[in-house]
C-alpha atoms as a PDB file:
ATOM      1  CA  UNK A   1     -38.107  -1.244 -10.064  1.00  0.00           C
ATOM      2  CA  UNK A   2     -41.615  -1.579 -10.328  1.00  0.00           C
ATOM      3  CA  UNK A   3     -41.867  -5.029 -10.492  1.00  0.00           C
ATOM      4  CA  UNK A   4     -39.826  -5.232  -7.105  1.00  0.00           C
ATOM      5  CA  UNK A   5     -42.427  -3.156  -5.545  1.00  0.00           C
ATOM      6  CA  UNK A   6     -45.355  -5.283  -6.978  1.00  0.00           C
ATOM      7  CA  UNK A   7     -43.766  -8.354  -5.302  1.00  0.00           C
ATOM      8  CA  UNK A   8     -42.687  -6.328  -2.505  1.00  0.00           C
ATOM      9  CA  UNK A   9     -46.593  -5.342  -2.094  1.00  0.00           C
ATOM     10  CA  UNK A  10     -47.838  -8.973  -2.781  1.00  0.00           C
ATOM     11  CA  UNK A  11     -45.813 -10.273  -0.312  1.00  0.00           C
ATOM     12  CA  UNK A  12     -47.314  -8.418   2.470  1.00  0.00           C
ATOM     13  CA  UNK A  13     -50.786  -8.357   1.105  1.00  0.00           C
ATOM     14  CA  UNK A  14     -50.624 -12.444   1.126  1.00  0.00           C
ATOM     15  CA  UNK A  15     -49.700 -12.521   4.662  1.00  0.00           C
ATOM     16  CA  UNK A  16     -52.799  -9.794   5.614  1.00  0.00           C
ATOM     17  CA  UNK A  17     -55.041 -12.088   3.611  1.00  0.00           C
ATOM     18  CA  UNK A  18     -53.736 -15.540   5.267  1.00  0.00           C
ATOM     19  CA  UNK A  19     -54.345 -14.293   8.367  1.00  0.00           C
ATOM     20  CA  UNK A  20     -58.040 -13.243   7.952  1.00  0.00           C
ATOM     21  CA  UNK A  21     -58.335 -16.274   6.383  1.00  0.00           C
ATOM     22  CA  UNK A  22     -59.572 -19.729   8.194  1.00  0.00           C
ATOM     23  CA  UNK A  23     -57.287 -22.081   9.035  1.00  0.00           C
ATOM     24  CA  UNK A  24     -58.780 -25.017   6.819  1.00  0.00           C
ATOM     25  CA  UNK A  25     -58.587 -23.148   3.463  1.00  0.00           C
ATOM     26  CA  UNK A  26     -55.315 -21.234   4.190  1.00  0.00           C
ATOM     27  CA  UNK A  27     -52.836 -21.232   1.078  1.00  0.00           C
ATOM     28  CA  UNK A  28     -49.356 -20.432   0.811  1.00  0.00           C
ATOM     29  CA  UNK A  29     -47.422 -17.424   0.098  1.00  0.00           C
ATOM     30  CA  UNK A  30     -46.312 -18.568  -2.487  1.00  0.00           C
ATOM     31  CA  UNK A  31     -49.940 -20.248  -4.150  1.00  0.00           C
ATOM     32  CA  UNK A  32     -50.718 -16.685  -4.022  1.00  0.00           C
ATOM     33  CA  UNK A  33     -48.088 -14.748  -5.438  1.00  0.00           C
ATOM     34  CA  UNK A  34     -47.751 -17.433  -8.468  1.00  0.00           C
ATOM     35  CA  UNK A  35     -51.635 -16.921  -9.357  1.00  0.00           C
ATOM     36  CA  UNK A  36     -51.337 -13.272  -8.941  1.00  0.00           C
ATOM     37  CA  UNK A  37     -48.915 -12.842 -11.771  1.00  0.00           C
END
């Protein structure tokens, strides 16, 4: 359950953080979540 919620949260927190990013250095959703863990 927790770990749902973890991914659940790091979903959304990647797409806050790619769109206050700049365009040029913008990773993926996915670059993200894989380096979190």
């Amino acid at each position: 359950m927790f770990s749902f919620i973890r991914i659940f949260f790091l979903y959304f927190f990647a797409d806050y953080t790619l769109n206050l990013a700049p365009k040029p250095k913008r990773r993926t959703k996915n670059d993200i979540i894989i380096t979190s863990f």
